[in-house]
C-alpha atoms as a PDB file:
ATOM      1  CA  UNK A   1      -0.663   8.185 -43.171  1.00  0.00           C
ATOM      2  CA  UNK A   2      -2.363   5.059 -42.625  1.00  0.00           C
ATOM      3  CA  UNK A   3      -5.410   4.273 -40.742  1.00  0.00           C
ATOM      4  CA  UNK A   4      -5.376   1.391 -38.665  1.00  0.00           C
ATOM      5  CA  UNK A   5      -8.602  -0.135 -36.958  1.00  0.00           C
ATOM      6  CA  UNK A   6      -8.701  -2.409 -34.589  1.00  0.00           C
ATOM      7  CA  UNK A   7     -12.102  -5.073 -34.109  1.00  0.00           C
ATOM      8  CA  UNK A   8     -10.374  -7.535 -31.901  1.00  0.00           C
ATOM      9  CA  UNK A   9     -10.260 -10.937 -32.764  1.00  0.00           C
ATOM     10  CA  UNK A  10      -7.744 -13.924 -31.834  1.00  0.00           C
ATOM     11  CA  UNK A  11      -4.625 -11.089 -32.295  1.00  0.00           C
ATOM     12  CA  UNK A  12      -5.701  -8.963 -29.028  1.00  0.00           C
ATOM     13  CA  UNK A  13      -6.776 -12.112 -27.020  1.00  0.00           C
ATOM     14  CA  UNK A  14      -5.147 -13.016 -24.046  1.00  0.00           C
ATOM     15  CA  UNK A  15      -5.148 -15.876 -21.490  1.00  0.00           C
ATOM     16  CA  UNK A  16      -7.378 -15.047 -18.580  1.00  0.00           C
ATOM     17  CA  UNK A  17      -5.982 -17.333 -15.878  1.00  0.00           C
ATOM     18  CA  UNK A  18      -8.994 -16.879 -13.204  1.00  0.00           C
ATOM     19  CA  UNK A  19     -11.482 -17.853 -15.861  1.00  0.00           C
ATOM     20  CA  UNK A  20      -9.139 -20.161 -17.978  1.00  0.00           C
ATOM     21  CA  UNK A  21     -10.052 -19.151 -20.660  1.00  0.00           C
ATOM     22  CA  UNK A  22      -8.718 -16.600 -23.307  1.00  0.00           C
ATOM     23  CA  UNK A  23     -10.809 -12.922 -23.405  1.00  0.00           C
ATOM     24  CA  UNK A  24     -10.337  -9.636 -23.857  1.00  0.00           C
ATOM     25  CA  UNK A  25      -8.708  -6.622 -21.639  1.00  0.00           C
ATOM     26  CA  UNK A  26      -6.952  -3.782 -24.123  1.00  0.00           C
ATOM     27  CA  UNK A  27      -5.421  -4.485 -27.685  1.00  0.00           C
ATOM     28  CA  UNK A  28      -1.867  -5.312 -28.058  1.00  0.00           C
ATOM     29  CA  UNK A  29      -1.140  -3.512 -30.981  1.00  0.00           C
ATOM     30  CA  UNK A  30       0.638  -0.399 -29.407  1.00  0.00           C
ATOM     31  CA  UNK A  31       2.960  -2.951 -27.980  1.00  0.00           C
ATOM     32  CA  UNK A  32       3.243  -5.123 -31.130  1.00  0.00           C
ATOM     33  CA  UNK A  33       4.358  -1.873 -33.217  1.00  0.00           C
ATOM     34  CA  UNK A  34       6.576  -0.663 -30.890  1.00  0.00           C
ATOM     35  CA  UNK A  35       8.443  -4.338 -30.784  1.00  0.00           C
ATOM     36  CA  UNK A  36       8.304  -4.103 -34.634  1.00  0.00           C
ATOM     37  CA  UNK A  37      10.032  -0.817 -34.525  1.00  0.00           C
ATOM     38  CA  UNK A  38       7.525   0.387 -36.559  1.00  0.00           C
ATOM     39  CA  UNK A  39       7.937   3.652 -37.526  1.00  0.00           C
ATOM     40  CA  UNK A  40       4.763   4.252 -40.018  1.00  0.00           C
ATOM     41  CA  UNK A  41       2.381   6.714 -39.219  1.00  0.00           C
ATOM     42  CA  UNK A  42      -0.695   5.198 -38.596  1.00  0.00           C
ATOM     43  CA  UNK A  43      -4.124   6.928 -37.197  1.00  0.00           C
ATOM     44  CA  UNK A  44      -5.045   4.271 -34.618  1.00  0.00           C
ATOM     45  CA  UNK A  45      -8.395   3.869 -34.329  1.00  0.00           C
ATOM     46  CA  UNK A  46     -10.239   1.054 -31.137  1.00  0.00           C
ATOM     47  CA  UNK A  47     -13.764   0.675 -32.255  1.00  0.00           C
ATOM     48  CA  UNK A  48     -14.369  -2.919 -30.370  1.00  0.00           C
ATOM     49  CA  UNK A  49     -12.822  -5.870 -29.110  1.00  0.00           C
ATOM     50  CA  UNK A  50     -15.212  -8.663 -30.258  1.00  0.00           C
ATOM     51  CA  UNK A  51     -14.465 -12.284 -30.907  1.00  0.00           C
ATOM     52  CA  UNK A  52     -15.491 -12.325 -35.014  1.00  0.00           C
ATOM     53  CA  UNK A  53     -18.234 -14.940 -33.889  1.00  0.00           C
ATOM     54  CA  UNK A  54     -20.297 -12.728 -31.814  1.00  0.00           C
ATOM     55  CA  UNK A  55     -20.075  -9.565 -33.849  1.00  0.00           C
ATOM     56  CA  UNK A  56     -23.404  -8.424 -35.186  1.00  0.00           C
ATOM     57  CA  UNK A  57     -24.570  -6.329 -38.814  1.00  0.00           C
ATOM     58  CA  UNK A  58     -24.323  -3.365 -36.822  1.00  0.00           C
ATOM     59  CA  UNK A  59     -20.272  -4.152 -35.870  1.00  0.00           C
ATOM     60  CA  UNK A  60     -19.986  -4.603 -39.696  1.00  0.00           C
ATOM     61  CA  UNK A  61     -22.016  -1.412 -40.409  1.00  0.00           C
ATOM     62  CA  UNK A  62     -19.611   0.718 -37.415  1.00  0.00           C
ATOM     63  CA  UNK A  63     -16.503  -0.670 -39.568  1.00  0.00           C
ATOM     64  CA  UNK A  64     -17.684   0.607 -42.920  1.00  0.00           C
ATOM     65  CA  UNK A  65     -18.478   4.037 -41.544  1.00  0.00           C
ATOM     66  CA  UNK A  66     -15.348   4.195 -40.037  1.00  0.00           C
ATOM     67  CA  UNK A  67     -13.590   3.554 -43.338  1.00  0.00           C
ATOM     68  CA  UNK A  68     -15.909   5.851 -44.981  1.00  0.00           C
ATOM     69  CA  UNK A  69     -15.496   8.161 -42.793  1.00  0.00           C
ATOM     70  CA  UNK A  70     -11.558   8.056 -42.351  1.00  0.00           C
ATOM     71  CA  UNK A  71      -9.656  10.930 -44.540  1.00  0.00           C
ATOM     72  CA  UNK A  72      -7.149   8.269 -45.769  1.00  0.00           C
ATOM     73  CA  UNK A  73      -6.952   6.102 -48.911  1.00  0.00           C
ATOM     74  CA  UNK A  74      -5.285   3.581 -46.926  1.00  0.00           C
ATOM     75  CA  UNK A  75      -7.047   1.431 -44.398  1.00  0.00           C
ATOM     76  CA  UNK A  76      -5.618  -1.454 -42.210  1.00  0.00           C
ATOM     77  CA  UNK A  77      -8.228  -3.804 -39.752  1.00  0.00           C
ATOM     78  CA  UNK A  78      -7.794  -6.373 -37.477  1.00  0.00           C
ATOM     79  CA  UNK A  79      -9.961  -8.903 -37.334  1.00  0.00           C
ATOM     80  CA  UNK A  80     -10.867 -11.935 -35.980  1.00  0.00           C
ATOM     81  CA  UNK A  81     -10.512 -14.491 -38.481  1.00  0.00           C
ATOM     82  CA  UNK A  82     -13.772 -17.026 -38.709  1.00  0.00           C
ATOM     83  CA  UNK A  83     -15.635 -13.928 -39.899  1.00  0.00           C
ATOM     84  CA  UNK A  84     -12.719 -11.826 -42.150  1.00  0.00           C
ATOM     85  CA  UNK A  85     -14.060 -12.775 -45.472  1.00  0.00           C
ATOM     86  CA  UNK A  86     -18.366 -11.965 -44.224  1.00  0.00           C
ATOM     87  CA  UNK A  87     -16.955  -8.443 -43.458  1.00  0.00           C
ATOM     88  CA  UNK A  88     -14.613  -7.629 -46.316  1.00  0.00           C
ATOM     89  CA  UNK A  89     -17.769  -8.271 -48.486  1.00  0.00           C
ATOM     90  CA  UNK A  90     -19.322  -5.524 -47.006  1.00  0.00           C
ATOM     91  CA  UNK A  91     -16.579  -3.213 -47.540  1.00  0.00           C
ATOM     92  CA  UNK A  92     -16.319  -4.277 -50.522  1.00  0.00           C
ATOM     93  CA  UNK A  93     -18.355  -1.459 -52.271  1.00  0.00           C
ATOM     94  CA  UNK A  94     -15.212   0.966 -51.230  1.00  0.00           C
ATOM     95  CA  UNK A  95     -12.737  -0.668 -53.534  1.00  0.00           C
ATOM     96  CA  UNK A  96     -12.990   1.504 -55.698  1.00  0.00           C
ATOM     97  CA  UNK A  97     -10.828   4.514 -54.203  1.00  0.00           C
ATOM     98  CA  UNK A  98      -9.532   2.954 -50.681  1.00  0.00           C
ATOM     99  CA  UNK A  99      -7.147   0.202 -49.963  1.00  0.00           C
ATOM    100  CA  UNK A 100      -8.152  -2.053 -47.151  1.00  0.00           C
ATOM    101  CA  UNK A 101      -6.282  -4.590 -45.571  1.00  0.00           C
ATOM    102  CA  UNK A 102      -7.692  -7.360 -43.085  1.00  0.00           C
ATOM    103  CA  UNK A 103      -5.586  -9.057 -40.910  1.00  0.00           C
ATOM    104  CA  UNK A 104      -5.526 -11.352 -38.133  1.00  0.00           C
ATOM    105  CA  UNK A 105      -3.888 -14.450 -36.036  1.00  0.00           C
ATOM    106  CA  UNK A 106      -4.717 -18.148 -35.176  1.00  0.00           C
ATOM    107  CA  UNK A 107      -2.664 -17.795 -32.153  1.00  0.00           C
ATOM    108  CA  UNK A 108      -2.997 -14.426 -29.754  1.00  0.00           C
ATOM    109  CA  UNK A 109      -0.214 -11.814 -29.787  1.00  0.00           C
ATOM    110  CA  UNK A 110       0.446 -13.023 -26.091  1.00  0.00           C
ATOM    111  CA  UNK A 111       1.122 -16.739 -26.752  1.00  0.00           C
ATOM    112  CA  UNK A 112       4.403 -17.559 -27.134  1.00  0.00           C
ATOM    113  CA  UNK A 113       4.423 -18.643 -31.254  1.00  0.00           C
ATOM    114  CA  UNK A 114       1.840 -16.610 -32.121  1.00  0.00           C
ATOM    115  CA  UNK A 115       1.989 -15.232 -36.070  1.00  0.00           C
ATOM    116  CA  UNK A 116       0.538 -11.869 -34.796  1.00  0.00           C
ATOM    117  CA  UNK A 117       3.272  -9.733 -35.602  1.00  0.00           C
ATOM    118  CA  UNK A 118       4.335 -11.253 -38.913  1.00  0.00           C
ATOM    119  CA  UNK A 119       0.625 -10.711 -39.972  1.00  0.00           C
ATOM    120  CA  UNK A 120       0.834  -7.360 -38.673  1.00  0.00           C
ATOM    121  CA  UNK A 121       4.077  -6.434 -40.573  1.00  0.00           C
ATOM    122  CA  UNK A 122       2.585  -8.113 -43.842  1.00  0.00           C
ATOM    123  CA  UNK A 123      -0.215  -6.020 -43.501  1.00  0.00           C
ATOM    124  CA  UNK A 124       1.456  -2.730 -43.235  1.00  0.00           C
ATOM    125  CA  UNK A 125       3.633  -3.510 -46.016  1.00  0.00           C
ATOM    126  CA  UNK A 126       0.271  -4.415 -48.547  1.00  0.00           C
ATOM    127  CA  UNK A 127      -1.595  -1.752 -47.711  1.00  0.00           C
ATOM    128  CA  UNK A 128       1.185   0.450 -48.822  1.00  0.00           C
ATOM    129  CA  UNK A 129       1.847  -1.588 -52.148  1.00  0.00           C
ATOM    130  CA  UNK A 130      -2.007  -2.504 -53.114  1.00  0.00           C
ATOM    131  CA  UNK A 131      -4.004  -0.844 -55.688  1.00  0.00           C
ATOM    132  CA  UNK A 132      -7.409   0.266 -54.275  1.00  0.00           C
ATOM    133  CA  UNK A 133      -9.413  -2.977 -53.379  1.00  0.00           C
ATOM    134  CA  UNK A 134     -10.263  -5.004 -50.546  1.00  0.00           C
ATOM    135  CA  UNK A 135      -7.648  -7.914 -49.312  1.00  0.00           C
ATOM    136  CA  UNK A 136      -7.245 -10.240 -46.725  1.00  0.00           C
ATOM    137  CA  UNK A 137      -3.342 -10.686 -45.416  1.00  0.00           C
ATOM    138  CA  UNK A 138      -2.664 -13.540 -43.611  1.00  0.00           C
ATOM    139  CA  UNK A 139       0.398 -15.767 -42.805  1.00  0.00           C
ATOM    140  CA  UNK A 140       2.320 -13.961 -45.838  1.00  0.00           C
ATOM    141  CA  UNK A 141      -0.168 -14.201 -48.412  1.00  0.00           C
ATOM    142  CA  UNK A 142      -2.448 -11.699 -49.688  1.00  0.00           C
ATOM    143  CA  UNK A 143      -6.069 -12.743 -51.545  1.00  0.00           C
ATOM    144  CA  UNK A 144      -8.867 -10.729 -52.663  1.00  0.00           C
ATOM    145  CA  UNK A 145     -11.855 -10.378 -50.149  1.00  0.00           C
ATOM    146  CA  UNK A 146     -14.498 -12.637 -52.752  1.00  0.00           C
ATOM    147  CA  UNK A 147     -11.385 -15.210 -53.869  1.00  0.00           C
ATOM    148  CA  UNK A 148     -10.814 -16.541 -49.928  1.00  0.00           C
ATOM    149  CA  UNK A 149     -12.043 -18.555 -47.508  1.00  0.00           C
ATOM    150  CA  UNK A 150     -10.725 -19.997 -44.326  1.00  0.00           C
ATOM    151  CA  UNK A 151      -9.894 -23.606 -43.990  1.00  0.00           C
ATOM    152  CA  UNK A 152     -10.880 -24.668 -40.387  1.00  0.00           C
ATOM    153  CA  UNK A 153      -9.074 -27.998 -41.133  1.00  0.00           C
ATOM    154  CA  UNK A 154      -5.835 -26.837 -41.909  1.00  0.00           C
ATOM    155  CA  UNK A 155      -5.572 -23.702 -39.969  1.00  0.00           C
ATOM    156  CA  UNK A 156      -4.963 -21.026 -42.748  1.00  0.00           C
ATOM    157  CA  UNK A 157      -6.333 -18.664 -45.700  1.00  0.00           C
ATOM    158  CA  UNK A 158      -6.753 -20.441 -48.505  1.00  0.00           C
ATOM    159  CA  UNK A 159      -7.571 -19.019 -52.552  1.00  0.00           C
ATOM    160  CA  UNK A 160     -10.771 -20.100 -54.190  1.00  0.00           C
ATOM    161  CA  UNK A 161     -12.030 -19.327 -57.455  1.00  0.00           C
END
């Protein structure tokens, strides 16, 4: 079983046409595994649905206890992705005997071109191949949480170090 816990982030945003604008109403991810035909087993968790920008220590500190407190060695999170990397670093003291895997999107699940669900695949296939350690997944490539960052420019995850 894996346990899969969902932040928010650019994956679960949608377009709010009254506002024009794109916000937050329920997470997409039942609907994303379903159209994946996913047929892990996966302890789904909602603890928030911020925008990685406005999350505070204490949305960092409700993560961590819930992967302390989850009763599986196996840990997926989505998460927006301007703040991944600030978060995996404090997870990072779990490495030892828990895989976690941070994902994401540029584009929402609900916009048409969106890399959602191939993130979300990617995901589910590290965190079942990974030693312990935490990783962030994105667009098909996996990195360690301290040899990442995210290149505004360009639009993806790029290695460091």
């Amino acid at each position: 079983m894996i346990k899969l816990l969902i932040t928010g982030g650019t994956i679960d945003k949608h377009y709010n046409e009254i506002k024009g604008e794109l916000d937050f109403s329920a997470t997409h991810l039942p609907t994303m595994l379903a159209q994946a035909r996913c047929h892990i087993e996966l302890d789904t968790q909602l603890l928030m649905l911020k925008d990685s920008l406005a999350m505070q220590q204490s949305d960092r500190e409700q993560i961590k206890q819930a992967c302390i407190n989850s009763e599986y060695q196996q840990i997926m999170i989505t998460h927006g992705t301007d703040t991944m990397v600030e978060t995996a670093q404090q997870l990072a003291s779990l490495a030892s005997n828990k895989t976690i895997v941070l994902f994401g999107a540029m584009i929402p699940y609900s916009i048409k071109n969106s890399d959602a669900l191939f993130n979300l695949g990617t995901a589910i296939t590290a965190v079942q191949l990974l030693p312990a350690g935490v990783y962030i997944s994105m667009n098909g490539k996996l990195f360690d949480w301290n040899k990442v960052r995210k290149d505004k420019q360009a639009g993806e995850f790029k290695a460091v170090g």
